[in-house]
C-alpha atoms as a PDB file:
ATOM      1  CA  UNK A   1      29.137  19.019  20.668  1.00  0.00           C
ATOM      2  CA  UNK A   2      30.479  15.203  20.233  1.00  0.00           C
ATOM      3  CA  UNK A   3      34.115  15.863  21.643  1.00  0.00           C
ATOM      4  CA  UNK A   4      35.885  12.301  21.828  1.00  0.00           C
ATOM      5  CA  UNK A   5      39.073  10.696  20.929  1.00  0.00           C
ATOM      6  CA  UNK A   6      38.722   7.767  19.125  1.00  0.00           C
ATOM      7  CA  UNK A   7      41.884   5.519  18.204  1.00  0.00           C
ATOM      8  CA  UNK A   8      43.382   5.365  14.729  1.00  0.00           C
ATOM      9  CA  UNK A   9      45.817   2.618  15.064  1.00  0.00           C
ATOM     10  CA  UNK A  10      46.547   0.525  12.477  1.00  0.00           C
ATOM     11  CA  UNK A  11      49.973  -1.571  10.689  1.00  0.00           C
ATOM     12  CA  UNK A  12      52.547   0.988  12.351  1.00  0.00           C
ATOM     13  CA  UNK A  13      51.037   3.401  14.282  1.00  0.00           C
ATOM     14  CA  UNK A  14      52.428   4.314  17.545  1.00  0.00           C
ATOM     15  CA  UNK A  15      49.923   4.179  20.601  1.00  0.00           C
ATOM     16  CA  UNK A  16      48.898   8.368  20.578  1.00  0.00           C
ATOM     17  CA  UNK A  17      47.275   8.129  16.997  1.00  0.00           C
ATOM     18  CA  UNK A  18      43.903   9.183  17.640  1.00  0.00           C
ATOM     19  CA  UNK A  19      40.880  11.385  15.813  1.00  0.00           C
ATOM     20  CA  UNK A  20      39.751  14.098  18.382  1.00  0.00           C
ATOM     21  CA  UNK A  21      36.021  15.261  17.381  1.00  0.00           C
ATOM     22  CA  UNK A  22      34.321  17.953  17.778  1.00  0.00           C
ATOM     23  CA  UNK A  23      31.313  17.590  15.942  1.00  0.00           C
ATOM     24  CA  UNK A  24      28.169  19.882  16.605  1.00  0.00           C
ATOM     25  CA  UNK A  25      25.181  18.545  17.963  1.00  0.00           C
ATOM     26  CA  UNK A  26      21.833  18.051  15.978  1.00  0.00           C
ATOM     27  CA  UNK A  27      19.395  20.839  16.746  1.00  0.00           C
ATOM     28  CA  UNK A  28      15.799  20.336  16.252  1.00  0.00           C
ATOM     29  CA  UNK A  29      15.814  24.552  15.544  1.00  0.00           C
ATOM     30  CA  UNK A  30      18.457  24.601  13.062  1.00  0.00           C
ATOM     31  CA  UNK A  31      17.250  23.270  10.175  1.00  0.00           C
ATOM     32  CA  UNK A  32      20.798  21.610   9.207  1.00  0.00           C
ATOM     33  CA  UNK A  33      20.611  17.847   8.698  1.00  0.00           C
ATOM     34  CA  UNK A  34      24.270  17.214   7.511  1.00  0.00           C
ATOM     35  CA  UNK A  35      27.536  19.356   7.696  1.00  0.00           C
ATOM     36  CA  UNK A  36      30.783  19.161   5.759  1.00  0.00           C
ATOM     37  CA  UNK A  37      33.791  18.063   7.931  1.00  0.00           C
ATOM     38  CA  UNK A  38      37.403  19.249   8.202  1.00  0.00           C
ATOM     39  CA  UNK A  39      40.016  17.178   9.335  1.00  0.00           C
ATOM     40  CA  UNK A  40      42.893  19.068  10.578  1.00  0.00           C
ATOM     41  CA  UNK A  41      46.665  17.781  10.820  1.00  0.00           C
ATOM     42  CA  UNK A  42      48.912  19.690  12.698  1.00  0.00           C
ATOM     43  CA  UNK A  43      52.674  20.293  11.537  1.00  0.00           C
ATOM     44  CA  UNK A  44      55.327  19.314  13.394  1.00  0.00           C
ATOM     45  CA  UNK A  45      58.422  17.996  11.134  1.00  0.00           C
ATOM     46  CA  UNK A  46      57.303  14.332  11.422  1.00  0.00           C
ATOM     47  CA  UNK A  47      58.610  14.811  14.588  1.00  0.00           C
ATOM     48  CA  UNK A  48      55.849  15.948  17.019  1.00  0.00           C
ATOM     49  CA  UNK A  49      52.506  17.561  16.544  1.00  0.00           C
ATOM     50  CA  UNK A  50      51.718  21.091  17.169  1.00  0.00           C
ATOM     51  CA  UNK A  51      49.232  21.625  19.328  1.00  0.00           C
ATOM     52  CA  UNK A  52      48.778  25.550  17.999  1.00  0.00           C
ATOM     53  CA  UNK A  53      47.497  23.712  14.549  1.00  0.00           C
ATOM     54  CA  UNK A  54      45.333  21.406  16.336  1.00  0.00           C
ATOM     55  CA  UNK A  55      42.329  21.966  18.455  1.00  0.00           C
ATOM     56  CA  UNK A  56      41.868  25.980  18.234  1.00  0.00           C
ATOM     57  CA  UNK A  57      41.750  25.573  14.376  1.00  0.00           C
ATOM     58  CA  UNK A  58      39.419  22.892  14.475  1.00  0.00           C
ATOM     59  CA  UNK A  59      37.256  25.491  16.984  1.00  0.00           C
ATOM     60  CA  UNK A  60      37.439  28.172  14.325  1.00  0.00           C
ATOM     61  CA  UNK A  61      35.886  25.920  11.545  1.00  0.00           C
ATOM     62  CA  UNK A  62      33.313  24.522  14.059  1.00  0.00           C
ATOM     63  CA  UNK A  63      32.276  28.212  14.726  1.00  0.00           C
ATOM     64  CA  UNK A  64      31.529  28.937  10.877  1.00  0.00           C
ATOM     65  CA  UNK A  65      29.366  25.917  11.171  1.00  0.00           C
ATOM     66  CA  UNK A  66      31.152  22.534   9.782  1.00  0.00           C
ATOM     67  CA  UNK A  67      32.110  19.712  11.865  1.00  0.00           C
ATOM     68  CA  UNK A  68      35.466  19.744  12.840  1.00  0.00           C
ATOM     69  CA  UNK A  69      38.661  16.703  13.726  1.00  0.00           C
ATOM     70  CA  UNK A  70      42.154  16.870  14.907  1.00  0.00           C
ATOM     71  CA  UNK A  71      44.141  14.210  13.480  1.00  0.00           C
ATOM     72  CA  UNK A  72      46.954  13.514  15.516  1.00  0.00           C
ATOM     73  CA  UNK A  73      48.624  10.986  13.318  1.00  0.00           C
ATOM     74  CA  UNK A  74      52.146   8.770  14.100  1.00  0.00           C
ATOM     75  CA  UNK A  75      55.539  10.813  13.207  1.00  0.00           C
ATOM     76  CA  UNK A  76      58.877   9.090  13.563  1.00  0.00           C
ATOM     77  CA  UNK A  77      59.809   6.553  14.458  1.00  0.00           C
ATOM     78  CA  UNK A  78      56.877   5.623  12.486  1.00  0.00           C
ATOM     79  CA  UNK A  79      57.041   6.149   8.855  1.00  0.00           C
ATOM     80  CA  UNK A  80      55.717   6.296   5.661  1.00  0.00           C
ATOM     81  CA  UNK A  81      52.998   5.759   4.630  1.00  0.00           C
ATOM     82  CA  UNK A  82      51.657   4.664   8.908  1.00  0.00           C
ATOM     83  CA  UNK A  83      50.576   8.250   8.677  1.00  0.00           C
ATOM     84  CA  UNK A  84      48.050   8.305   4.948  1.00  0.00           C
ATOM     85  CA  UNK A  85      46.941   5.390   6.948  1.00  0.00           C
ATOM     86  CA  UNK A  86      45.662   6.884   9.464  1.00  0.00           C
ATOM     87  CA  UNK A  87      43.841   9.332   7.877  1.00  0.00           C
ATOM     88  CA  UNK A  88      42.500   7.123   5.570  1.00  0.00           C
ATOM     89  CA  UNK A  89      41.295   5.243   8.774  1.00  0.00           C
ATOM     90  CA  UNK A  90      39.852   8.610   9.842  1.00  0.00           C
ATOM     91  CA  UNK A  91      37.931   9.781   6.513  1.00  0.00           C
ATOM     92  CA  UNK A  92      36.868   6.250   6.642  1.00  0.00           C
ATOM     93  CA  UNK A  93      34.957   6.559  10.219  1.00  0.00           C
ATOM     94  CA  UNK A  94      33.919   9.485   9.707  1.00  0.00           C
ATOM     95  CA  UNK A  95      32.475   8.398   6.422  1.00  0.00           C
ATOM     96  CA  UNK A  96      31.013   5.093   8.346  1.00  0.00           C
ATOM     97  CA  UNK A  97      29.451   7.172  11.225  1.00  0.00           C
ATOM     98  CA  UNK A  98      27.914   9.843   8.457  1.00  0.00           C
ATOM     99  CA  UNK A  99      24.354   9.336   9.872  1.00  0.00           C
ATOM    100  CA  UNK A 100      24.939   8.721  13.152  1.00  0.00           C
ATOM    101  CA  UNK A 101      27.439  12.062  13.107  1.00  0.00           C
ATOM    102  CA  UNK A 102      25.507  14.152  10.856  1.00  0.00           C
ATOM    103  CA  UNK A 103      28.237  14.293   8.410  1.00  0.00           C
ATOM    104  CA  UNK A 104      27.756  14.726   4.245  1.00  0.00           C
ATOM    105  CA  UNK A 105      29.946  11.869   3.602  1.00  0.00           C
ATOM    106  CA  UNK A 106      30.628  13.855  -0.004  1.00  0.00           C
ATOM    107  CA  UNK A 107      31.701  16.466   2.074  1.00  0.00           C
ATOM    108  CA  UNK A 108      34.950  15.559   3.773  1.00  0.00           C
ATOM    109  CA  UNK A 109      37.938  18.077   3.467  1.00  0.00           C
ATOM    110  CA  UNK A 110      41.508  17.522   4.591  1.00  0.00           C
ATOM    111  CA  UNK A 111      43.603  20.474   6.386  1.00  0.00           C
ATOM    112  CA  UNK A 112      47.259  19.786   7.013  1.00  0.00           C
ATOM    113  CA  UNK A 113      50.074  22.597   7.757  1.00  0.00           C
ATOM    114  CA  UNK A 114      54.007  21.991   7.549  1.00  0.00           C
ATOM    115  CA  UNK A 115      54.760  18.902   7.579  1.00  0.00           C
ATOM    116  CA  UNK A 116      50.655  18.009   8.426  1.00  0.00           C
ATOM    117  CA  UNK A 117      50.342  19.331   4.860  1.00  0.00           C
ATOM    118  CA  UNK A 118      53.039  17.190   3.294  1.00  0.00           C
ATOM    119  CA  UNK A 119      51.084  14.230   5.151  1.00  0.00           C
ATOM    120  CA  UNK A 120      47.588  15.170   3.627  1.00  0.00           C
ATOM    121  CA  UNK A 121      49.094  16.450   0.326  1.00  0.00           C
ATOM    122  CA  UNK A 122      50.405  12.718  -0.443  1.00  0.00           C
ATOM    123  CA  UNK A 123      47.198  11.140   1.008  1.00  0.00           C
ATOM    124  CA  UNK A 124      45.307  12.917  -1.922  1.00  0.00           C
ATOM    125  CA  UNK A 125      47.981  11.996  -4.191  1.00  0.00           C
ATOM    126  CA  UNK A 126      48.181   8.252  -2.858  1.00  0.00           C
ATOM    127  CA  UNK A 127      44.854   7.157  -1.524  1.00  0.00           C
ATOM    128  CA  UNK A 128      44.057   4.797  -4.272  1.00  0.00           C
ATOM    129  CA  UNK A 129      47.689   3.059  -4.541  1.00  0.00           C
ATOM    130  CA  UNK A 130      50.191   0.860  -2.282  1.00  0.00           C
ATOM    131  CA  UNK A 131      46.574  -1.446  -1.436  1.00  0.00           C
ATOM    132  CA  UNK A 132      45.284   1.192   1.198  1.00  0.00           C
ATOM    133  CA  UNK A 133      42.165   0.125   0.611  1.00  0.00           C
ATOM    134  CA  UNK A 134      43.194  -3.566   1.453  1.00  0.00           C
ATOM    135  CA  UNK A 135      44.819  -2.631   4.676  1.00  0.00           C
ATOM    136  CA  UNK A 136      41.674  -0.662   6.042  1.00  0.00           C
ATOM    137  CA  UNK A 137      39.751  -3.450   4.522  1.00  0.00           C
ATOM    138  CA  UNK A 138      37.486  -1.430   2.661  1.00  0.00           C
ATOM    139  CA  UNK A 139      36.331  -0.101  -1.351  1.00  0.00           C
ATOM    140  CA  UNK A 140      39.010   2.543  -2.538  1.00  0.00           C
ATOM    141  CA  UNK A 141      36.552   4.876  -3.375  1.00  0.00           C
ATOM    142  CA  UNK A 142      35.052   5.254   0.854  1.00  0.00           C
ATOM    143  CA  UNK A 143      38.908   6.442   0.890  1.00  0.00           C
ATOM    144  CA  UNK A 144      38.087   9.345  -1.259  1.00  0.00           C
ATOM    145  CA  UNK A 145      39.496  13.355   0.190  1.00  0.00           C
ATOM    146  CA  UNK A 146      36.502  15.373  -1.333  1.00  0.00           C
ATOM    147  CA  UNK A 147      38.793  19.239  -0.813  1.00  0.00           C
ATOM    148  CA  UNK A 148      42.673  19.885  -0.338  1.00  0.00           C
ATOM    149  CA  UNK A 149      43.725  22.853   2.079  1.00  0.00           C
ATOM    150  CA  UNK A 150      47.228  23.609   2.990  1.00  0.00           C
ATOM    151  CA  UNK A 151      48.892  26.150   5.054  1.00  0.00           C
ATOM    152  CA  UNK A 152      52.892  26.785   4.077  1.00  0.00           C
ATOM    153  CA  UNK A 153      52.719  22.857   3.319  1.00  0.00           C
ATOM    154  CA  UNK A 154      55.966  20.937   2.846  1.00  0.00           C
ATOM    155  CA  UNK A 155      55.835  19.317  -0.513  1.00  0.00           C
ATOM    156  CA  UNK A 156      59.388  19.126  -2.842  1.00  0.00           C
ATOM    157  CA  UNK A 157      62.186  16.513  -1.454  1.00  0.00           C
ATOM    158  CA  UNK A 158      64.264  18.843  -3.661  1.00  0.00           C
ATOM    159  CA  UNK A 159      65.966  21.852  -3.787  1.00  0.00           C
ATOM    160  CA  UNK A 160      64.136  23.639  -1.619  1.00  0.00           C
ATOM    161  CA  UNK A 161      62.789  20.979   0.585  1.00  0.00           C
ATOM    162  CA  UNK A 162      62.398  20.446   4.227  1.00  0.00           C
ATOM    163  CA  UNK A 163      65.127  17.848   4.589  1.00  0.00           C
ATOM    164  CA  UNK A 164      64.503  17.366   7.996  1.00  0.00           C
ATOM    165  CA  UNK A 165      60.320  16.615   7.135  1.00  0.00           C
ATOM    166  CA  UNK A 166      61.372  14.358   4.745  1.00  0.00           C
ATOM    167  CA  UNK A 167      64.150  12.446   6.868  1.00  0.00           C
ATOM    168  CA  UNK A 168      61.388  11.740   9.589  1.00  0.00           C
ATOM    169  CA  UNK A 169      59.108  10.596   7.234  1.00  0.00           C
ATOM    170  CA  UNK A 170      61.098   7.745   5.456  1.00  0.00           C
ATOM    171  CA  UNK A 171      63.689   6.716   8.782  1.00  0.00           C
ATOM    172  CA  UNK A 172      66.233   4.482   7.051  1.00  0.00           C
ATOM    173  CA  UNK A 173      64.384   4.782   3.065  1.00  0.00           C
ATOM    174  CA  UNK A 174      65.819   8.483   2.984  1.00  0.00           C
ATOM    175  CA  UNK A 175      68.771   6.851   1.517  1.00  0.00           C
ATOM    176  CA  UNK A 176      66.830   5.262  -1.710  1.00  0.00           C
ATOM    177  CA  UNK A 177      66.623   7.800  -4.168  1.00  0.00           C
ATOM    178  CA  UNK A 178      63.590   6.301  -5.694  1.00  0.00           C
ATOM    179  CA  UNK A 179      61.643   7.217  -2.450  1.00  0.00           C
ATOM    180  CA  UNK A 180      62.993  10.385  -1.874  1.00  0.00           C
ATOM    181  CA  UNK A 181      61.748  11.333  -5.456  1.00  0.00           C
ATOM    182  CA  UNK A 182      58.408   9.826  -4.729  1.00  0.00           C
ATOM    183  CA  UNK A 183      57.796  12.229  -1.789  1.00  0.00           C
ATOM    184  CA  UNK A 184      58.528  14.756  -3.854  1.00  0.00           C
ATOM    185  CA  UNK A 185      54.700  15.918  -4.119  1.00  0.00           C
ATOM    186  CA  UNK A 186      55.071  18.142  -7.048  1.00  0.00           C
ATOM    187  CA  UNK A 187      55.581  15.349  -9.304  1.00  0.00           C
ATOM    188  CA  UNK A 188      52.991  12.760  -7.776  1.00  0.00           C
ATOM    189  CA  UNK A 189      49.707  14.758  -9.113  1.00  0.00           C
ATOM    190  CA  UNK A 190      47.241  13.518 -10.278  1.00  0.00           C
ATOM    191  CA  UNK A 191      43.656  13.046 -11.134  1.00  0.00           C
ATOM    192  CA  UNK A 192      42.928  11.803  -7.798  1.00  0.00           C
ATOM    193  CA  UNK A 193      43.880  14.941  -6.151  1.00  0.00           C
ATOM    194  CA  UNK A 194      40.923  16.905  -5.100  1.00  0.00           C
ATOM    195  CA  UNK A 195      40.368  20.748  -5.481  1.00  0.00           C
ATOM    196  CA  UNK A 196      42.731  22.665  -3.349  1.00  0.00           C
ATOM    197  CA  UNK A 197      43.315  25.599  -1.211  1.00  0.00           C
ATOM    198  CA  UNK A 198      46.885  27.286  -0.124  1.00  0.00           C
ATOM    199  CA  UNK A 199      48.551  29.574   1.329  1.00  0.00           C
ATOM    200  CA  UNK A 200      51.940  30.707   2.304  1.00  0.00           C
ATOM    201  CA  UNK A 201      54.470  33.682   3.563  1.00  0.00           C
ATOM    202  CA  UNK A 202      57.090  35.087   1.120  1.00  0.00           C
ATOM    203  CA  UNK A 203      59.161  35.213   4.171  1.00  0.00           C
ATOM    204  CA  UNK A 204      59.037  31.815   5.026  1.00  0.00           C
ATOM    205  CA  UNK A 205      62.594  30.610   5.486  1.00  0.00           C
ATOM    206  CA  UNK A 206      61.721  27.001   7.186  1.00  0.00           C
ATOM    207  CA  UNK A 207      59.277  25.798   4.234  1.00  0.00           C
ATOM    208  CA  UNK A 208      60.251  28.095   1.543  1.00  0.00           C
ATOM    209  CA  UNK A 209      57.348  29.264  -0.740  1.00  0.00           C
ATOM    210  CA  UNK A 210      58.536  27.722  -3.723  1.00  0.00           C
ATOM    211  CA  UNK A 211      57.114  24.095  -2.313  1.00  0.00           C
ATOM    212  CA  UNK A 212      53.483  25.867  -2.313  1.00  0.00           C
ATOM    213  CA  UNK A 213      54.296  27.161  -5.829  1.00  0.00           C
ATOM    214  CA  UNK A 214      55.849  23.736  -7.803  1.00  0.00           C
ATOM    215  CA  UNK A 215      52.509  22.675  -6.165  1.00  0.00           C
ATOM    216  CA  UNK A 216      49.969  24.790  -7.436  1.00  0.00           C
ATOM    217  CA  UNK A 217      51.679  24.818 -10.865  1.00  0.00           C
ATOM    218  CA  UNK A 218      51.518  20.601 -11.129  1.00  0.00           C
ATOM    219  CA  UNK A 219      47.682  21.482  -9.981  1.00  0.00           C
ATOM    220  CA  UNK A 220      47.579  23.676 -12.558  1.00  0.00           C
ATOM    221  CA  UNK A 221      49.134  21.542 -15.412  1.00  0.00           C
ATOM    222  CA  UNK A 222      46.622  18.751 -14.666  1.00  0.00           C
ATOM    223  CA  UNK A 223      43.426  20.507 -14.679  1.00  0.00           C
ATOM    224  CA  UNK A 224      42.458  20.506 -10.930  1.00  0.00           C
ATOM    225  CA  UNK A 225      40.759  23.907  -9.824  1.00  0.00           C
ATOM    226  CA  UNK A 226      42.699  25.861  -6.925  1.00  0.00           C
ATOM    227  CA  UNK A 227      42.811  28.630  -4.742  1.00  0.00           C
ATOM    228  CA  UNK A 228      46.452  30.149  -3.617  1.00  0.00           C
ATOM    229  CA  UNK A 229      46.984  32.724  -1.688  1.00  0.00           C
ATOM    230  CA  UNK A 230      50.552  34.733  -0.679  1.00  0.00           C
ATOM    231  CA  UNK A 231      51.270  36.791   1.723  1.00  0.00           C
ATOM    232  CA  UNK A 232      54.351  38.855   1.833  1.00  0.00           C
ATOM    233  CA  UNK A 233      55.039  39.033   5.871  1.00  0.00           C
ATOM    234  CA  UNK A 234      55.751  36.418   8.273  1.00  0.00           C
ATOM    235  CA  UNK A 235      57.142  33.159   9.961  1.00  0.00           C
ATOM    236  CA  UNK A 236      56.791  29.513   9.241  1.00  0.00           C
ATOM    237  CA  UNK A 237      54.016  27.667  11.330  1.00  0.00           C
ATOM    238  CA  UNK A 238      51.748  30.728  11.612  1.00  0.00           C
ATOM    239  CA  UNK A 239      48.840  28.580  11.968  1.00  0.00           C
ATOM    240  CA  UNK A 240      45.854  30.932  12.860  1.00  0.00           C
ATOM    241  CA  UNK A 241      48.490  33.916  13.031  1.00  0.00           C
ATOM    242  CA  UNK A 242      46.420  35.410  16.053  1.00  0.00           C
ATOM    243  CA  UNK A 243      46.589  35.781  19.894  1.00  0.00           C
ATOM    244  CA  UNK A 244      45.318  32.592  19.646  1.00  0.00           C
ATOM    245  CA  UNK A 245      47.217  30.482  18.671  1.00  0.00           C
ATOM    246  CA  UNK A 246      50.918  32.989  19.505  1.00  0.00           C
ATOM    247  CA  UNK A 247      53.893  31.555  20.324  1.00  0.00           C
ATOM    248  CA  UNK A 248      55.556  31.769  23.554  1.00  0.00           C
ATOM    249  CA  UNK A 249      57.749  34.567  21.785  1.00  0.00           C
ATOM    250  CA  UNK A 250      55.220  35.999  20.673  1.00  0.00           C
ATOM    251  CA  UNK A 251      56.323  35.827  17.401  1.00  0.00           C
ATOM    252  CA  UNK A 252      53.147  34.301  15.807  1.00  0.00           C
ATOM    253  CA  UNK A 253      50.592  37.046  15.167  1.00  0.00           C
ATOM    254  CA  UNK A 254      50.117  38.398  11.794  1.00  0.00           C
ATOM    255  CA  UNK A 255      46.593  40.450  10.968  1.00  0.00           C
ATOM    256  CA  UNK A 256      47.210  40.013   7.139  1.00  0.00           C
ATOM    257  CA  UNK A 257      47.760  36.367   7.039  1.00  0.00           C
ATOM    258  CA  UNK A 258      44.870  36.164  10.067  1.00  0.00           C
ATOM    259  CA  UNK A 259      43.045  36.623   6.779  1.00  0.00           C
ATOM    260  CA  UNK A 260      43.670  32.919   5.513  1.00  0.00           C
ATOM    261  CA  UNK A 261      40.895  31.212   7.605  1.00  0.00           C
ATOM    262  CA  UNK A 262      37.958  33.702   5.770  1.00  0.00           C
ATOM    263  CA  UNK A 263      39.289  32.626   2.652  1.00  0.00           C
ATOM    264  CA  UNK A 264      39.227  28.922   3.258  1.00  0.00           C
ATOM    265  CA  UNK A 265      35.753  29.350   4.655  1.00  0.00           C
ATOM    266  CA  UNK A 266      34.150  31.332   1.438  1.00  0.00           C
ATOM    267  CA  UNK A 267      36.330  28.633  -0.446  1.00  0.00           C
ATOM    268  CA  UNK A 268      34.807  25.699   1.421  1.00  0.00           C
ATOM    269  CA  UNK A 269      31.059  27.124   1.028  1.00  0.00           C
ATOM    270  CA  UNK A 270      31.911  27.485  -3.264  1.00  0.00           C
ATOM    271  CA  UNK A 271      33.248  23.731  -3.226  1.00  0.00           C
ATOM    272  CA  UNK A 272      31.593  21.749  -0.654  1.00  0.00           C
END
């Protein structure tokens, strides 16, 4: 396994912002020459960075056989959009080091939760405007999210939003209304977007579950194939909702929603 951190700073990023790999090594006995790769993006309020949505997620997709990334991108005081820059940085290298890597660079799949999904959710939405490509100094279309997953993502700066998300995330622009409305994700879709996968608790008070389902209805409305998935019991910021990934508290195991990560695998093998 290739397990490095590699630095993603660029125009805003505070000094942390970093890729962590872990990419499987090239076997001469399995007859695999190139494997999709899923970026993960913890949660965290754009206020911190979970490390339960970081590196034993990126394990479990390793151990069904794709290469695997943390993200751990700039939150506040760094704003919008130092974050979509990042990760465009990321798909980027990744995208740049396909051979070298053994990466399908048509293969590259984004995974945010919480807040991490709000971040990834407007990456998809946003990765060919505000002259990303310019300030990576590359072609708009190396910038390119080939799959969408999100796990109880934040996405309205509405009624039911995550105010506090949304606060981090624009510092001193949460008072201009136009912005606000802009990271309201539900109303950004577009063509651009890629094919998605989501899930979310009914009992999620933090992030309620109508951000996943304005969402998956915009998705719906413009044409772009999706996979969502509810389930009825438990907390915000489940990530794998086992042992592994448990709270302090305790308070983070759910079998049923344990489920999610055997869904986004037979969805990644149909779409990637």
């Amino acid at each position: 396994m290739i397990h490095e951190k590699i630095s993603m700073r660029c125009e805003g990023s505070q000094e942390y912002a970093a890729l962590e790999t872990y990419l499987i090594s090239d076997s001469r006995e399995i007859p695999v020459e190139k494997r999709p790769l899923v970026i993960v993006c913890p949660g965290g309020g754009y206020h911190f960075t979970s490390e339960r949505e970081g590196e034993m997620v990126a394990l479990q997709f390793a151990a069904r056989g794709y290469h695997a990334a943390v993200l751990w991108y700039s939150f506040a005081p760094s704003v919008f959009p130092t974050a979509n820059l990042e990760l465009g940085k990321a798909i980027l290298t990744a995208r740049r080091h396909a051979e070298e890597w053994h990466v399908d660079p048509d293969k590259i799949v984004v995974l945010g939760f919480s807040a991490g999904g709000h971040m990834v959710a407007s990456y998809c939405m946003f990765w060919r405007k505000g002259g990303m490509a310019e300030k990576l100094g590359c072609g708009s279309e190396e910038l390119r999210p080939n799959g969408l997953m999100l796990g109880y993502p934040v996405i309205t700066s509405g009624e039911y939003a995550n105010q506090g998300s949304i606060k981090n995330l624009l510092g001193a622009q949460y008072e201009d209304p136009e912005m606000r409305e802009r990271m309201s994700l539900e109303k950004q879709v577009s063509s651009d977007v890629p094919r998605t996968f989501l899930w979310h608790t009914f009992e999620d008070t933090c992030v309620p579950i109508q951000n996943s389902l304005y969402l998956f209805q915009a998705l719906v409305e413009h044409g772009i194939p999706a996979e969502y998935h509810v389930f009825e019991k438990g907390p915000h910021g489940l990530s794998l909702a086992n042992k592994n990934t448990d709270d302090r508290n305790h308070t983070m195991q759910e079998p049923a929603c344990a489920t999610w990560i055997d869904l986004a695998d037979k969805w990644l093998e149909r779409t990637v």
